[in-house]
PDB file of N, CA and C in Angstrom:
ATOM      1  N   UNK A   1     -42.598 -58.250  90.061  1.00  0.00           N
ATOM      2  CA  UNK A   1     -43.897 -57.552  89.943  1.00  0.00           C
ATOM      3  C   UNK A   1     -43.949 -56.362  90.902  1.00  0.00           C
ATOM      4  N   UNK A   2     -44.485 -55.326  90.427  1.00  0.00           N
ATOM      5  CA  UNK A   2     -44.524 -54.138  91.093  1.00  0.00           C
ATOM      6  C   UNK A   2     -45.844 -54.032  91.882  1.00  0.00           C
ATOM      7  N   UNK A   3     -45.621 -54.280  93.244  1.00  0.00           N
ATOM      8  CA  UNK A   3     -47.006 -54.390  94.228  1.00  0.00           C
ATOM      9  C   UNK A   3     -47.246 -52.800  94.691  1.00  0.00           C
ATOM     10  N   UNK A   4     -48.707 -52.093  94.295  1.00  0.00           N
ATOM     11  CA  UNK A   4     -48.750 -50.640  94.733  1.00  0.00           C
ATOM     12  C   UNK A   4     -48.712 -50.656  96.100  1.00  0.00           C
ATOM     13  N   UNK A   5     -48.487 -49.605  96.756  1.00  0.00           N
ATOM     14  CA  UNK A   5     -48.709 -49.545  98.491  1.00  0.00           C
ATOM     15  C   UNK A   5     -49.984 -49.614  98.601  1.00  0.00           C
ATOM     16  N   UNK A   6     -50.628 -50.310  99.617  1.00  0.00           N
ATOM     17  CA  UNK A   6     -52.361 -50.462 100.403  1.00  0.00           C
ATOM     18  C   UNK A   6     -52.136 -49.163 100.463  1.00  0.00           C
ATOM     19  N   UNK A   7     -53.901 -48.488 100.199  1.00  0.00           N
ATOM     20  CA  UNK A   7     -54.119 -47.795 101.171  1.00  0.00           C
ATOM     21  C   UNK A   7     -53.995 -47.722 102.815  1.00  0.00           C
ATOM     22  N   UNK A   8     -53.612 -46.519 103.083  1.00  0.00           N
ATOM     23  CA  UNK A   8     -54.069 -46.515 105.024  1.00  0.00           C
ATOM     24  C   UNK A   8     -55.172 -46.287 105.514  1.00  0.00           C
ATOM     25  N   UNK A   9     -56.353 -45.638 104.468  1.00  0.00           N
ATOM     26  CA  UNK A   9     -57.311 -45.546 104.847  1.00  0.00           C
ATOM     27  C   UNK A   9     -58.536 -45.952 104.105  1.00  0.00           C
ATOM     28  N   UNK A  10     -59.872 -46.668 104.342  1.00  0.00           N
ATOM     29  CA  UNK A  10     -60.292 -47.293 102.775  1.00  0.00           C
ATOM     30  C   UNK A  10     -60.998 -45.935 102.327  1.00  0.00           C
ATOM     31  N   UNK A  11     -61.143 -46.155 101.034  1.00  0.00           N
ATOM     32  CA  UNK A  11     -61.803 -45.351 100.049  1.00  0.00           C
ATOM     33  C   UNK A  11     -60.546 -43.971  99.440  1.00  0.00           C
ATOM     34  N   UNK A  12     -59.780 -44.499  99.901  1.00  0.00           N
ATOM     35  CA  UNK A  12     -58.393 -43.448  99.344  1.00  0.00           C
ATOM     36  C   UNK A  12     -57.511 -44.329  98.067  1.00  0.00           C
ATOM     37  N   UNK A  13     -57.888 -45.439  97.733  1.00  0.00           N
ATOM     38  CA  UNK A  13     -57.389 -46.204  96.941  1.00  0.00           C
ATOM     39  C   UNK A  13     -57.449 -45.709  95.715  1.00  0.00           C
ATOM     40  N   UNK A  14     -56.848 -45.360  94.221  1.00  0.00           N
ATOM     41  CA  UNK A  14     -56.821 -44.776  92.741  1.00  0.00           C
ATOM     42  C   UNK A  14     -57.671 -46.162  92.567  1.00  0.00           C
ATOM     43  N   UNK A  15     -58.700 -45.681  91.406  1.00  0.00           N
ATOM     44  CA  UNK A  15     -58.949 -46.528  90.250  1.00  0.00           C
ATOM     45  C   UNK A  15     -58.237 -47.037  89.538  1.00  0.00           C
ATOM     46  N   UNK A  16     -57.547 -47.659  90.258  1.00  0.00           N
ATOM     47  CA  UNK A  16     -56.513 -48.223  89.158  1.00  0.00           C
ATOM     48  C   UNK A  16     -57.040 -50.649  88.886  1.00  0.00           C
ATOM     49  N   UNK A  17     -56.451 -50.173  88.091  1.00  0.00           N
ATOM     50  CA  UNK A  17     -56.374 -51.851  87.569  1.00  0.00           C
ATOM     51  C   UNK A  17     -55.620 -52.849  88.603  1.00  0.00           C
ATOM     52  N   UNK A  18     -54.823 -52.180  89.030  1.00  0.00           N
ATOM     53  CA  UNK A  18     -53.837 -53.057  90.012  1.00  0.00           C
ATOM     54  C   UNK A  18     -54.016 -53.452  91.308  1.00  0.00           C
ATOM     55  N   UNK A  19     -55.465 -52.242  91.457  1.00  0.00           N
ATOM     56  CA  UNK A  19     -56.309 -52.544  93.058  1.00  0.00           C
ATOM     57  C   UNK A  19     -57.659 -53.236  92.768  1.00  0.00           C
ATOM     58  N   UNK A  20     -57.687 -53.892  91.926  1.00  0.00           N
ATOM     59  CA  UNK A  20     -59.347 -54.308  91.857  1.00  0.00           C
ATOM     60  C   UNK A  20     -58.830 -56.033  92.637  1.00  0.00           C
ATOM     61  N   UNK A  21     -57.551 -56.916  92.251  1.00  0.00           N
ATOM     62  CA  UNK A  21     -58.002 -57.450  93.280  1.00  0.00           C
ATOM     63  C   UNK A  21     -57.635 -57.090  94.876  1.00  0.00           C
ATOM     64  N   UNK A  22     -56.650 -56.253  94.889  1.00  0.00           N
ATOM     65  CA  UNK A  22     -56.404 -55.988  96.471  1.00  0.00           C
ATOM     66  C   UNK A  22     -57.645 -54.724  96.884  1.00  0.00           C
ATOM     67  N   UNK A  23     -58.995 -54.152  96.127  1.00  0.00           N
ATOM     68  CA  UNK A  23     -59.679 -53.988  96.720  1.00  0.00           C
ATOM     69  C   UNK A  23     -60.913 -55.765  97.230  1.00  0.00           C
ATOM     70  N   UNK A  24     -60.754 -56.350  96.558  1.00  0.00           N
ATOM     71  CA  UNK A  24     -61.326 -57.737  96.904  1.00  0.00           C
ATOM     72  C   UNK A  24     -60.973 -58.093  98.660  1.00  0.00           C
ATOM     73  N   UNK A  25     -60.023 -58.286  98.642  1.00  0.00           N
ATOM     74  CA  UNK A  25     -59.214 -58.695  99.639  1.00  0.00           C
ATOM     75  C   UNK A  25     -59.316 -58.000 100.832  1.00  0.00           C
ATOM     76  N   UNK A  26     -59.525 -56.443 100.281  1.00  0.00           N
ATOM     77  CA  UNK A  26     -59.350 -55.582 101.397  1.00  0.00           C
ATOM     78  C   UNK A  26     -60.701 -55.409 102.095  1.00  0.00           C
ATOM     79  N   UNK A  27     -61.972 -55.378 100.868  1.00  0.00           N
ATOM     80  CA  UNK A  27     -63.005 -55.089 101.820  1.00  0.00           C
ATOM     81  C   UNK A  27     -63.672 -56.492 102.709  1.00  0.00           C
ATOM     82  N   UNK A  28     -62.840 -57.695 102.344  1.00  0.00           N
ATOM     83  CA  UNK A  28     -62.983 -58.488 103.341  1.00  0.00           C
ATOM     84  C   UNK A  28     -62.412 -58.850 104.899  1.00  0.00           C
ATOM     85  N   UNK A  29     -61.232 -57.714 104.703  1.00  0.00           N
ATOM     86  CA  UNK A  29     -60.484 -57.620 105.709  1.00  0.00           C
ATOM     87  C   UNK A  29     -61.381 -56.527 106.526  1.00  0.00           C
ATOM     88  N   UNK A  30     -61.599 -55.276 105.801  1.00  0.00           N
ATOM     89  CA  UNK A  30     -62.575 -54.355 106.736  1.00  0.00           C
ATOM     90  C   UNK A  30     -63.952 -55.181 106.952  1.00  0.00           C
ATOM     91  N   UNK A  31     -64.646 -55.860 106.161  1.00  0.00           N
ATOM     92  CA  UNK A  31     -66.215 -56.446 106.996  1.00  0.00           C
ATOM     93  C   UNK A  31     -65.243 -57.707 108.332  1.00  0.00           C
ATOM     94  N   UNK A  32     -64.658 -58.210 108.258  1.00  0.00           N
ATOM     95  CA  UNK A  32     -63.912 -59.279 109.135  1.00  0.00           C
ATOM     96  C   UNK A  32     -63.274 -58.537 110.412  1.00  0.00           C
ATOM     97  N   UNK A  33     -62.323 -57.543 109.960  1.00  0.00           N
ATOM     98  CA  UNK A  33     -61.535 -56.851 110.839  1.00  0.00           C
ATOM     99  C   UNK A  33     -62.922 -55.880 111.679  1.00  0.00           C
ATOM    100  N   UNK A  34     -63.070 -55.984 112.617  1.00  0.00           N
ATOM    101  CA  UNK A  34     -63.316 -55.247 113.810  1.00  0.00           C
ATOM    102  C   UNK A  34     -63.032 -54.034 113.913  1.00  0.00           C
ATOM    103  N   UNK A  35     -63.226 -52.851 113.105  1.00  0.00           N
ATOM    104  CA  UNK A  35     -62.589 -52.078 112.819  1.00  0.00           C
ATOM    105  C   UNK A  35     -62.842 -50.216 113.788  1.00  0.00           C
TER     106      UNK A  35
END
C-alpha cells in the first residue's frame, strides 16, 4: 500500500481520499500534542 507523506505543517494536506483518515488521526494528535 502506498502511504502519502504527512504533512509538516497542518492545513497543507491535498484533498485527497487517502488523507481523510490520516486527517482523523492527525487532528487528534494536534488537539493532544502541546503544540
Amino acid at each position: 500500500m502506498n502511504q502519502p507523506v504527512p504533512p509538516e505543517l497542518p492545513g497543507t494536506k491535498p484533498p485527497t481520499k487517502e488523507y481523510t483518515w490520516r486527517d482523523s488521526w492527525l487532528q487528534l494528535h494536534m488537539l493532544n500534542a502541546p503544540v
